[in-house]
PDB file of N, CA and C in Angstrom:
ATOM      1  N   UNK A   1       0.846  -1.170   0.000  1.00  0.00           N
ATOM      2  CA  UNK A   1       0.000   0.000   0.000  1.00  0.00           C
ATOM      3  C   UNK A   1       0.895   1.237   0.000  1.00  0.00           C
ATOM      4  N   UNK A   2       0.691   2.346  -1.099  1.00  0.00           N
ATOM      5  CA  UNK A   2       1.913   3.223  -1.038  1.00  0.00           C
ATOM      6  C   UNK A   2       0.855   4.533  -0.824  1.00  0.00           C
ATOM      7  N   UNK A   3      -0.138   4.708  -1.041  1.00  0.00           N
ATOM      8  CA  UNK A   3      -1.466   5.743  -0.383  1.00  0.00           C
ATOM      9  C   UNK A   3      -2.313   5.132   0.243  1.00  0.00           C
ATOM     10  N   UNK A   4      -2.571   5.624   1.578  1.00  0.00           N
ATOM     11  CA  UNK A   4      -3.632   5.564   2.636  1.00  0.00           C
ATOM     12  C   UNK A   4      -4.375   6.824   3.101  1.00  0.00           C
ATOM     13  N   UNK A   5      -5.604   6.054   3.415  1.00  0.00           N
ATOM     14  CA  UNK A   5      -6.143   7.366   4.207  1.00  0.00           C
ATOM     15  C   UNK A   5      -6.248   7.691   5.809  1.00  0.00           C
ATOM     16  N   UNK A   6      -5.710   9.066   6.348  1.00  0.00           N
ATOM     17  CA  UNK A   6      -6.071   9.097   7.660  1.00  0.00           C
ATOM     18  C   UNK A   6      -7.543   9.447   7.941  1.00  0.00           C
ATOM     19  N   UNK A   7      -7.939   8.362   8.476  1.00  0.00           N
ATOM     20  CA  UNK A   7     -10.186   8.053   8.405  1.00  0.00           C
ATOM     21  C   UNK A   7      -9.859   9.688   9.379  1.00  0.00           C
ATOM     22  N   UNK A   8      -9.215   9.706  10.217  1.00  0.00           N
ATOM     23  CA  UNK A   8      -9.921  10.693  11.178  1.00  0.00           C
ATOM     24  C   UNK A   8     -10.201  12.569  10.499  1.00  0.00           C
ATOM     25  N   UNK A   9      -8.958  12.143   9.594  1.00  0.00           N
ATOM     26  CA  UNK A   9      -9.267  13.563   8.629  1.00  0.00           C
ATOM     27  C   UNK A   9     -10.537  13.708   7.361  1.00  0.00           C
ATOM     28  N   UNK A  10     -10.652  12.332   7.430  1.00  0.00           N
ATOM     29  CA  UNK A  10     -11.537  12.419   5.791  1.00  0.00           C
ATOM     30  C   UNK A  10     -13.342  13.323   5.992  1.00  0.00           C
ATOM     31  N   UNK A  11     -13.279  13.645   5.166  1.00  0.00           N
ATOM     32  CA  UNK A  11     -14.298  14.815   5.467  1.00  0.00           C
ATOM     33  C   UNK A  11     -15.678  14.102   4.486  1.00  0.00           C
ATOM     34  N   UNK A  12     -15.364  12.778   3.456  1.00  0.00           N
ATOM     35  CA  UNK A  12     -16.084  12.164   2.418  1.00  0.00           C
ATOM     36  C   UNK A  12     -16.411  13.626   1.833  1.00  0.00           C
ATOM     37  N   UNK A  13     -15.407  14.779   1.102  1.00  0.00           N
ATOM     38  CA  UNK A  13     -16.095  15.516   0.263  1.00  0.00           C
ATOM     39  C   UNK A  13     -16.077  14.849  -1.438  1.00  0.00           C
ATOM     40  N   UNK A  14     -15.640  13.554  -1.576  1.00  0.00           N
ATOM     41  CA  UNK A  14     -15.566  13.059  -2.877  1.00  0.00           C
ATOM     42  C   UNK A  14     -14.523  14.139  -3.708  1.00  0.00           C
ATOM     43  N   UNK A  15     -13.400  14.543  -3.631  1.00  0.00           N
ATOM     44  CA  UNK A  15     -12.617  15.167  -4.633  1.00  0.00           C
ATOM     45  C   UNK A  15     -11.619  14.119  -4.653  1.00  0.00           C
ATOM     46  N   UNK A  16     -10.897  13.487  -4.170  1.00  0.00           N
ATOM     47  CA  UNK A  16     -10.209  12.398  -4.440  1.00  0.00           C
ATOM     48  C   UNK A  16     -10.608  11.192  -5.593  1.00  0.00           C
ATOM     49  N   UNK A  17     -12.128  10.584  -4.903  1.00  0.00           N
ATOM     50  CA  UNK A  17     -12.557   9.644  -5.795  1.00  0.00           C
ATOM     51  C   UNK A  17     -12.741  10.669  -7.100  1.00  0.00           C
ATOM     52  N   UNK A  18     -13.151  11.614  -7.438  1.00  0.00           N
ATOM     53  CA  UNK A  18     -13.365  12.734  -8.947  1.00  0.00           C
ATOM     54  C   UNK A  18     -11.739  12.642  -9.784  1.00  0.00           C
ATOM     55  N   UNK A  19     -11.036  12.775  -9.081  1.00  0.00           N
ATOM     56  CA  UNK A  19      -9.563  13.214  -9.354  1.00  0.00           C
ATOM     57  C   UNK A  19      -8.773  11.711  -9.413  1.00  0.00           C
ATOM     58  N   UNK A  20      -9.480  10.814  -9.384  1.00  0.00           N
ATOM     59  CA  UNK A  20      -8.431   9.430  -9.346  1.00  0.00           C
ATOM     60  C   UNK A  20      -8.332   9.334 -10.721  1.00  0.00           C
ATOM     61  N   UNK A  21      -7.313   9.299 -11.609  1.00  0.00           N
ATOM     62  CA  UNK A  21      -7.493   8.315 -12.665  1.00  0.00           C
ATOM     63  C   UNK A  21      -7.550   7.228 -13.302  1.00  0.00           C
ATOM     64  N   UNK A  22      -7.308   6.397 -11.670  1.00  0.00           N
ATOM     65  CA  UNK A  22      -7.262   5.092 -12.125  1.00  0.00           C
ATOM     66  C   UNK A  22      -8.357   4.396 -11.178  1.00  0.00           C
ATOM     67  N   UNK A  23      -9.656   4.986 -10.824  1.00  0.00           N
ATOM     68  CA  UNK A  23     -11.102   4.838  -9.797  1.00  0.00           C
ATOM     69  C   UNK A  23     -10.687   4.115  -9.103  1.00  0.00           C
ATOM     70  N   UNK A  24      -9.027   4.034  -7.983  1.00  0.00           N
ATOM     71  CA  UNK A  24      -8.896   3.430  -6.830  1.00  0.00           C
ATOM     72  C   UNK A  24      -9.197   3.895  -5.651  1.00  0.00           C
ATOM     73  N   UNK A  25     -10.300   5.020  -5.630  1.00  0.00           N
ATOM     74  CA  UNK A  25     -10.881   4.931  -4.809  1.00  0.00           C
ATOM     75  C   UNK A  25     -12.215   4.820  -4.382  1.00  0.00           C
ATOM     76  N   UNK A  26     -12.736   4.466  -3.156  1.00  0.00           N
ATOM     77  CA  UNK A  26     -13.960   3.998  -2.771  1.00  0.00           C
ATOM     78  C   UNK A  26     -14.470   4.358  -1.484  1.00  0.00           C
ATOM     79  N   UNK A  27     -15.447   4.830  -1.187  1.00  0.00           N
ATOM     80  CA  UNK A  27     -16.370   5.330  -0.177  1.00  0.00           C
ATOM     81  C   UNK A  27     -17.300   4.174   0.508  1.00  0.00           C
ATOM     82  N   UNK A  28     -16.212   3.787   1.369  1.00  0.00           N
ATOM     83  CA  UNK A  28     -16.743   2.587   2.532  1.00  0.00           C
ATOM     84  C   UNK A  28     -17.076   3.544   3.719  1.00  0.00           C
ATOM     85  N   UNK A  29     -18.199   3.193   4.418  1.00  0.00           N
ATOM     86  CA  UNK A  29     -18.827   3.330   5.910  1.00  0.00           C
ATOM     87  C   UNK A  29     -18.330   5.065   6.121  1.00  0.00           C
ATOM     88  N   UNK A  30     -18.928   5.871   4.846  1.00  0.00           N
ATOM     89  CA  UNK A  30     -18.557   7.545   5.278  1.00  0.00           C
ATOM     90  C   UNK A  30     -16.782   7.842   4.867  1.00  0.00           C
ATOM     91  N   UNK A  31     -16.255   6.891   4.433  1.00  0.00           N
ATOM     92  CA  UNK A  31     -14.537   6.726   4.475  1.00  0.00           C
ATOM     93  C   UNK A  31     -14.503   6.795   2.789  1.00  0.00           C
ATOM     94  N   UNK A  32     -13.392   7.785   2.471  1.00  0.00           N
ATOM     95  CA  UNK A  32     -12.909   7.584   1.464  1.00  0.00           C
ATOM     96  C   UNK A  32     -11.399   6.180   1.263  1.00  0.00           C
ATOM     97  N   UNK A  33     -11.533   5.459   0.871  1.00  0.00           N
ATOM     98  CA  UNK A  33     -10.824   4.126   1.135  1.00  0.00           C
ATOM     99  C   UNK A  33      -9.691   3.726  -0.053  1.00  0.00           C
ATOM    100  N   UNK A  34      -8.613   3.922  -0.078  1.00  0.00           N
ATOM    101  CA  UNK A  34      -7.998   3.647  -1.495  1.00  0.00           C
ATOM    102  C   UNK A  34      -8.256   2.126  -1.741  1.00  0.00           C
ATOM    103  N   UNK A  35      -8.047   1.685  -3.169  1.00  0.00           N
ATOM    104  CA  UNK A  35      -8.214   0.322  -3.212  1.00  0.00           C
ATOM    105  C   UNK A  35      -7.174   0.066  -3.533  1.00  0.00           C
ATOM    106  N   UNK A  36      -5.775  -0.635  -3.009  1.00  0.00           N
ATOM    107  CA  UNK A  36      -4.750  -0.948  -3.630  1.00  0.00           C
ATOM    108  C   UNK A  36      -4.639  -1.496  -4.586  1.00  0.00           C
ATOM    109  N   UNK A  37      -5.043  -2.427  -5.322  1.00  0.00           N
ATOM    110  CA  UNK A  37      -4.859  -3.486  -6.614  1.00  0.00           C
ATOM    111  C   UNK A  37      -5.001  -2.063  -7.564  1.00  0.00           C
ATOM    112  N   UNK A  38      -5.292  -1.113  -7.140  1.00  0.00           N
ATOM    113  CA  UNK A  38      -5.907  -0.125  -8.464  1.00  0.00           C
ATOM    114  C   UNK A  38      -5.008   0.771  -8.410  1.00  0.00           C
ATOM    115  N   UNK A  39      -4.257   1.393  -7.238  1.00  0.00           N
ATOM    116  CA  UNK A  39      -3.823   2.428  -6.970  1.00  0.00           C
ATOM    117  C   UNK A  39      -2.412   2.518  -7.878  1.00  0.00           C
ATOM    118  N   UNK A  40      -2.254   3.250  -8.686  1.00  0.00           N
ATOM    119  CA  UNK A  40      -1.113   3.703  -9.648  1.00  0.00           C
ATOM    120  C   UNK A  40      -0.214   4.527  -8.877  1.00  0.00           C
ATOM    121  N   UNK A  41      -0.344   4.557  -7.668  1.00  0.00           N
ATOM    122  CA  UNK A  41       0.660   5.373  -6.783  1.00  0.00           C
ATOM    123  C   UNK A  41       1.035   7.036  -7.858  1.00  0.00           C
ATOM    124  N   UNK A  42       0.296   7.935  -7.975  1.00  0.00           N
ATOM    125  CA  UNK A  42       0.172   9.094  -8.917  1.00  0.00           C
ATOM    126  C   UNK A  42       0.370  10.295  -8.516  1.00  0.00           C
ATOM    127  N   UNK A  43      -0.337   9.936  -6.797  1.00  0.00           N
ATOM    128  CA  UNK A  43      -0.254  11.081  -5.919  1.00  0.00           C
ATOM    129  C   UNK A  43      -1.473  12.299  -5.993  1.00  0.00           C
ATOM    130  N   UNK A  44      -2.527  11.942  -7.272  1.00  0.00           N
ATOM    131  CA  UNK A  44      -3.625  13.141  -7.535  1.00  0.00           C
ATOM    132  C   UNK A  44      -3.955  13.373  -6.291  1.00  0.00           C
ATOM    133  N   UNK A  45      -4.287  11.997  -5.641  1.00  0.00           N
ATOM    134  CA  UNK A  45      -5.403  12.147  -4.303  1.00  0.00           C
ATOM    135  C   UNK A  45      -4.629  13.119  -3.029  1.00  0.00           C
ATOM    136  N   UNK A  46      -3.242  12.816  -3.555  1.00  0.00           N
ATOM    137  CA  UNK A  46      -2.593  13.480  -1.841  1.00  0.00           C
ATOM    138  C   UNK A  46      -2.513  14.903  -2.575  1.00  0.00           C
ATOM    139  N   UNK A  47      -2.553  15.391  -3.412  1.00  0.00           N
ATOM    140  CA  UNK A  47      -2.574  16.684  -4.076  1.00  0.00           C
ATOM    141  C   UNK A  47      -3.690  17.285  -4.273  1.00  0.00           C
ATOM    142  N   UNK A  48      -5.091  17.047  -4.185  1.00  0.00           N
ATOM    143  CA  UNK A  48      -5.952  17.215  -3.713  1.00  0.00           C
ATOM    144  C   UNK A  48      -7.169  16.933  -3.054  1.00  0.00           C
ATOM    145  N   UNK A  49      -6.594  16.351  -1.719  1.00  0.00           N
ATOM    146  CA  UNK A  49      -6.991  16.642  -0.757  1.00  0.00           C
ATOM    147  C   UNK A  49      -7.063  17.522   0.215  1.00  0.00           C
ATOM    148  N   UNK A  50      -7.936  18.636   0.563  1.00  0.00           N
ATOM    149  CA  UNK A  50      -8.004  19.867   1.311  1.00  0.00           C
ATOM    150  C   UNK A  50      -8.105  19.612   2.685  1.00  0.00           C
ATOM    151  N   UNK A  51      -8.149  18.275   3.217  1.00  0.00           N
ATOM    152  CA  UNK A  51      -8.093  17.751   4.636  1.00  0.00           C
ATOM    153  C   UNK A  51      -7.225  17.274   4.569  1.00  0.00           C
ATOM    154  N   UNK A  52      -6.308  16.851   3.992  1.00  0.00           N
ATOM    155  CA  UNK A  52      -4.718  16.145   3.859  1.00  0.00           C
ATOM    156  C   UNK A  52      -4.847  14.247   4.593  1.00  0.00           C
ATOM    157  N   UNK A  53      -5.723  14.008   4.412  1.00  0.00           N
ATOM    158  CA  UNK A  53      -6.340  12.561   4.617  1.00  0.00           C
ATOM    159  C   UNK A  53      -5.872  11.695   3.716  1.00  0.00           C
ATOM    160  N   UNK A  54      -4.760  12.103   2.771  1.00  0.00           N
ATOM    161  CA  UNK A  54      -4.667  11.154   1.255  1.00  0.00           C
ATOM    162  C   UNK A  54      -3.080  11.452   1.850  1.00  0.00           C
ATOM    163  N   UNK A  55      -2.088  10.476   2.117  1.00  0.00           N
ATOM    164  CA  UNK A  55      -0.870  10.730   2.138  1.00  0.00           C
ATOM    165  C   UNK A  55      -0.296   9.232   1.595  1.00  0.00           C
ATOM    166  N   UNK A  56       0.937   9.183   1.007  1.00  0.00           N
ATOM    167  CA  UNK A  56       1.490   8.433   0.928  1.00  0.00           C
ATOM    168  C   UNK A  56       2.846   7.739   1.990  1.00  0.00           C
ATOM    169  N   UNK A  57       3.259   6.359   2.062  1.00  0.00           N
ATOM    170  CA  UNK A  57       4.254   5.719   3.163  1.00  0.00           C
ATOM    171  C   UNK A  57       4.957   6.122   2.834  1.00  0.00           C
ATOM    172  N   UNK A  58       5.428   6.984   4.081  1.00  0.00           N
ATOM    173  CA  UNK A  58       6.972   7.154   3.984  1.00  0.00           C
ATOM    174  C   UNK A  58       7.882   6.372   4.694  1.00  0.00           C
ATOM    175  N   UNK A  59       9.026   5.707   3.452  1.00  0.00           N
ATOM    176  CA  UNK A  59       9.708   5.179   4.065  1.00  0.00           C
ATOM    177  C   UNK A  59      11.575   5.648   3.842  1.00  0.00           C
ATOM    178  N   UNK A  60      11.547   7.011   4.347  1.00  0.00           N
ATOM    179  CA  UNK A  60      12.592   7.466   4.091  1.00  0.00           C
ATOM    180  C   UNK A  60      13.352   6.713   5.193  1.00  0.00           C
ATOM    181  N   UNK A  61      13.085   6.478   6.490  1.00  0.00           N
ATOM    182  CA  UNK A  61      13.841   6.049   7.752  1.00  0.00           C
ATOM    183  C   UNK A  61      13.940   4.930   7.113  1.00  0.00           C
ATOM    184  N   UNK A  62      13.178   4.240   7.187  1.00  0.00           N
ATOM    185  CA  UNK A  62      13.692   2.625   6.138  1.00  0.00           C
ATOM    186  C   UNK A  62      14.971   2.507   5.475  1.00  0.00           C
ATOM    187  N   UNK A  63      14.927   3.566   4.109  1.00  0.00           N
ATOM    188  CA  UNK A  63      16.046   3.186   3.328  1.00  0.00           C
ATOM    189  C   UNK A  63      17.142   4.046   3.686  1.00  0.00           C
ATOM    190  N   UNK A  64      17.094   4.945   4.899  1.00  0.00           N
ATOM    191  CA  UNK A  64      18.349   5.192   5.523  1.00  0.00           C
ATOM    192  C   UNK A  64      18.923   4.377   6.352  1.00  0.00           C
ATOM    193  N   UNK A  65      18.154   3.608   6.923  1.00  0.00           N
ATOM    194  CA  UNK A  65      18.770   2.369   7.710  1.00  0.00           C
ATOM    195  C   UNK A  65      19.290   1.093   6.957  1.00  0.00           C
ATOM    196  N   UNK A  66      19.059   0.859   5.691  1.00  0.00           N
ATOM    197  CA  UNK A  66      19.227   0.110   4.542  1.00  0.00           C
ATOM    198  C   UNK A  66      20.633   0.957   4.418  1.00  0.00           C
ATOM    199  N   UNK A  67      20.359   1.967   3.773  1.00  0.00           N
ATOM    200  CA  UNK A  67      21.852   2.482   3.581  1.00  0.00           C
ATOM    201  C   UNK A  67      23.142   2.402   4.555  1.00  0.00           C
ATOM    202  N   UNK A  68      22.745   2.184   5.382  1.00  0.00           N
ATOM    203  CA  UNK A  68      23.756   2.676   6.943  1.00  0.00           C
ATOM    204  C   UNK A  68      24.464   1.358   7.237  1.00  0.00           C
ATOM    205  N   UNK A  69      23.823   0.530   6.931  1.00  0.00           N
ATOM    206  CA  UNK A  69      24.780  -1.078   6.989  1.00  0.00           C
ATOM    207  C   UNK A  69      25.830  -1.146   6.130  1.00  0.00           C
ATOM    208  N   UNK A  70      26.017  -2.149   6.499  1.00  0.00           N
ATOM    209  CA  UNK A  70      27.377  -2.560   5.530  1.00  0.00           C
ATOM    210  C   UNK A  70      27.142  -3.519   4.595  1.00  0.00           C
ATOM    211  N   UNK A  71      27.720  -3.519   3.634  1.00  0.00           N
ATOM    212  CA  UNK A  71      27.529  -3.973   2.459  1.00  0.00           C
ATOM    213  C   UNK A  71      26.886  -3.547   1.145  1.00  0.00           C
ATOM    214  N   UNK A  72      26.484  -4.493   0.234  1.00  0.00           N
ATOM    215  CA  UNK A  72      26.223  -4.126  -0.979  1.00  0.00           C
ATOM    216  C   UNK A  72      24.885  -3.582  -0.945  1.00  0.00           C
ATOM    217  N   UNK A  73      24.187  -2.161  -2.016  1.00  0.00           N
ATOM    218  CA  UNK A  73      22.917  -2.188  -1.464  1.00  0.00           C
ATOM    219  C   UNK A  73      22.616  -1.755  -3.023  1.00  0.00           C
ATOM    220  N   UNK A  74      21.484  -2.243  -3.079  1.00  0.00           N
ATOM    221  CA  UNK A  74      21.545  -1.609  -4.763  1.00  0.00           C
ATOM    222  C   UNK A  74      19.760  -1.231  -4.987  1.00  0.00           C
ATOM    223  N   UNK A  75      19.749  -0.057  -5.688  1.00  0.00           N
ATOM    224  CA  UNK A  75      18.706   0.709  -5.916  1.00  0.00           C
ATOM    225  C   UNK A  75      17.650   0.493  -7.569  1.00  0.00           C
ATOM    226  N   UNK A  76      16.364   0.295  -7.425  1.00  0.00           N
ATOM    227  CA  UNK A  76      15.936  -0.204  -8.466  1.00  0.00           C
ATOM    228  C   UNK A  76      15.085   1.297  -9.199  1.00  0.00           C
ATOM    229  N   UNK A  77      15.281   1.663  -9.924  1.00  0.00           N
ATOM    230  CA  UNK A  77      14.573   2.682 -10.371  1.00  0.00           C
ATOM    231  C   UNK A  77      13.509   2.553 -11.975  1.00  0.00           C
ATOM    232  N   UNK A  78      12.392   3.160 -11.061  1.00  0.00           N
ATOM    233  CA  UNK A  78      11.010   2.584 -11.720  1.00  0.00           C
ATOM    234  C   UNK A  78      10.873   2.687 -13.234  1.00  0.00           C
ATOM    235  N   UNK A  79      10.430   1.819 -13.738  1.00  0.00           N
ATOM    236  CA  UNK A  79      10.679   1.739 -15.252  1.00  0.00           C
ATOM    237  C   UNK A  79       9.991   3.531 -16.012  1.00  0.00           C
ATOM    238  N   UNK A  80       8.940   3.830 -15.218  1.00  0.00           N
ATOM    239  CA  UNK A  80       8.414   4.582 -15.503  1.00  0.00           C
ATOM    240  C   UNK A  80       9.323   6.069 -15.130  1.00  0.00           C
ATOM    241  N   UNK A  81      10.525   6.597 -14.671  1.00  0.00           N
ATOM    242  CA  UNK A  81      11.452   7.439 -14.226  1.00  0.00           C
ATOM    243  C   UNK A  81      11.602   8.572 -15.569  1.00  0.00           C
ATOM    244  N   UNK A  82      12.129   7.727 -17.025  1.00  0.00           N
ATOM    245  CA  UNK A  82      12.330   8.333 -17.554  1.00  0.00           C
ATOM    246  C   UNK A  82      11.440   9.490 -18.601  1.00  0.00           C
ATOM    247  N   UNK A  83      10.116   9.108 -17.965  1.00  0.00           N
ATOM    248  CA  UNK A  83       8.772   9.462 -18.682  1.00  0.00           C
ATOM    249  C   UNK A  83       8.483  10.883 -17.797  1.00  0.00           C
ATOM    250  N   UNK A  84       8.768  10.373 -16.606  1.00  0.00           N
ATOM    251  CA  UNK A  84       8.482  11.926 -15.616  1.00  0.00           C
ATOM    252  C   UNK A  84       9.807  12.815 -15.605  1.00  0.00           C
ATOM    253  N   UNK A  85      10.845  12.254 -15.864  1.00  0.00           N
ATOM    254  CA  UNK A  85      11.927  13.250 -15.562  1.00  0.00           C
ATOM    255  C   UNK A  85      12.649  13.679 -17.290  1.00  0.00           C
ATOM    256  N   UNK A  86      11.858  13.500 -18.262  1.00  0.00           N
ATOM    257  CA  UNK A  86      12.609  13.597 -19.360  1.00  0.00           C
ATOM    258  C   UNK A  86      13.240  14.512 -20.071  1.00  0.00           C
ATOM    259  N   UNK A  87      13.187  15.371 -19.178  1.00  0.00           N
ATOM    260  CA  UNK A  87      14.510  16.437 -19.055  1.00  0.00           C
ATOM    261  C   UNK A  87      15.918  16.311 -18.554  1.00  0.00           C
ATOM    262  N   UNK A  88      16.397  15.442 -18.273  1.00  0.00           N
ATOM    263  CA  UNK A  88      17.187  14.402 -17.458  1.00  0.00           C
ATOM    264  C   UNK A  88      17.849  13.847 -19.152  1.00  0.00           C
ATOM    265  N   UNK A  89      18.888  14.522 -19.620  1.00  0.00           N
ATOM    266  CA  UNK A  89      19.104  13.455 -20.601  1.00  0.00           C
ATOM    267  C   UNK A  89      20.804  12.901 -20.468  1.00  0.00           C
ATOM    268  N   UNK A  90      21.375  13.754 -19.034  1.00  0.00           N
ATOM    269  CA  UNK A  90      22.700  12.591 -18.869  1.00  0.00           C
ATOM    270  C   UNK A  90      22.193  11.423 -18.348  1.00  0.00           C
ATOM    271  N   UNK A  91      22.329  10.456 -18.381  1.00  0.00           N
ATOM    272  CA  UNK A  91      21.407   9.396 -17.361  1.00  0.00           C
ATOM    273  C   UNK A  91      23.036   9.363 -16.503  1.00  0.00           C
ATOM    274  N   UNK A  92      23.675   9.766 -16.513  1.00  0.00           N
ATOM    275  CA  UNK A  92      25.472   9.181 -15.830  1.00  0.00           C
ATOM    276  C   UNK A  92      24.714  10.209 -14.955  1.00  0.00           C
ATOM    277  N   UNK A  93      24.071  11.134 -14.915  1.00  0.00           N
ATOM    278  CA  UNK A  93      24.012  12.372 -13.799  1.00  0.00           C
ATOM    279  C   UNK A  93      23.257  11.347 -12.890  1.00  0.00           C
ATOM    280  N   UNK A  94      21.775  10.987 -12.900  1.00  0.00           N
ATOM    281  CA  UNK A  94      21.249   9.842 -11.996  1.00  0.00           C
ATOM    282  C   UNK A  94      21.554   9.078 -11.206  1.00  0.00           C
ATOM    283  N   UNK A  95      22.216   8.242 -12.251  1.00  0.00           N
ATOM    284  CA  UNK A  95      23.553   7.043 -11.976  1.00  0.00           C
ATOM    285  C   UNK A  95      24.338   7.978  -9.880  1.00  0.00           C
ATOM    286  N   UNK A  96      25.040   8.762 -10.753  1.00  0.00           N
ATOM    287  CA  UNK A  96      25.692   9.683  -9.951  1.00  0.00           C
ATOM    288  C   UNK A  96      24.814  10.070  -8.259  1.00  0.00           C
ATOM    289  N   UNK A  97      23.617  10.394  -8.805  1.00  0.00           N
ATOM    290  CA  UNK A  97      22.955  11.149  -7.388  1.00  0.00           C
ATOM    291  C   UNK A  97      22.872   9.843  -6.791  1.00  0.00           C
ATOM    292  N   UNK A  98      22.179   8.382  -7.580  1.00  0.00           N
ATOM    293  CA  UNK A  98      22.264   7.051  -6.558  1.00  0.00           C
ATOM    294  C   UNK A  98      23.036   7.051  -5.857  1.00  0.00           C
ATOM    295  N   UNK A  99      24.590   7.200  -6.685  1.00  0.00           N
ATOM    296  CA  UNK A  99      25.211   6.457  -5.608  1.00  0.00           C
ATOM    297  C   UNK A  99      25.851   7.435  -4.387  1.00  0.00           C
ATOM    298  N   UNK A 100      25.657   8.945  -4.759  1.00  0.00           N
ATOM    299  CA  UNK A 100      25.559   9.869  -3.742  1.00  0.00           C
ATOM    300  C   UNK A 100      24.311   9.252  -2.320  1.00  0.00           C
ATOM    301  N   UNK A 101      23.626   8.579  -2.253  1.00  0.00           N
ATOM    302  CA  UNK A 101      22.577   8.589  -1.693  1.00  0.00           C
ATOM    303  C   UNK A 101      23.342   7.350  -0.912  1.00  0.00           C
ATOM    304  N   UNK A 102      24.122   6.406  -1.030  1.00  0.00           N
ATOM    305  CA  UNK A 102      24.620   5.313  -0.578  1.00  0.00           C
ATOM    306  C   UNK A 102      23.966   4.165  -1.149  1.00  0.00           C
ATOM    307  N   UNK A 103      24.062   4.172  -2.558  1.00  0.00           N
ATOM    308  CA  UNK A 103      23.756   2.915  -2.869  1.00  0.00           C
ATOM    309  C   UNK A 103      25.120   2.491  -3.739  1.00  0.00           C
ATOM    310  N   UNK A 104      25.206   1.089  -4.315  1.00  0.00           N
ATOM    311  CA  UNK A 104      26.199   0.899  -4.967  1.00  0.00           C
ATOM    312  C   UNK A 104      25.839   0.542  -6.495  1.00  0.00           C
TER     313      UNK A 104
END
């Protein structure tokens, strides 16, 4: 699950489910509810939401503790990268910030 909702913020004003483009979401028991199998991880919903009830996991502490060990650690970057960043045309620059980040 990479978007959830916090129930205690959700207000059910339906702009999330309007704004999904991929209709992963759903209005269970007054709750706006993501449906994971659907969710394209896109971010519309956490971008508009005016109660901030749509956030995505963060797992920055995660992969700093991943990084902080020892050994080999290697970083997979989403097939879909070069479609959003395609202004980006050293790919050696990328390459570069990875392994700035502690990966190998």
């Amino acid at each position: 699950m990479l978007v959830y909702t916090i129930k205690e913020l959700c207000r059910t004003c339906y702009t999330c489910v309007r704004e999904c483009p991929a209709r992963a979401i759903r209005i269970v028991g007054g709750q706006a509810e993501v449906i994971t199998e659907r969710c394209v991880a896109c971010g519309n919903c956490t971008k508009v939401c005016s109660q901030g009830a749509k956030v995505f996991v963060n797992t920055v502490d995660m992969v700093r503790k991943v990084v902080e060990k020892p050994g080999k650690k290697a970083a997979l970057v989403a097939p879909s990268f070069p479609a959003e960043f395609h202004d980006i045309t050293d790919h050696r620059m990328v390459v570069g910030m990875i392994r700035a980040l502690g990966f190998d």
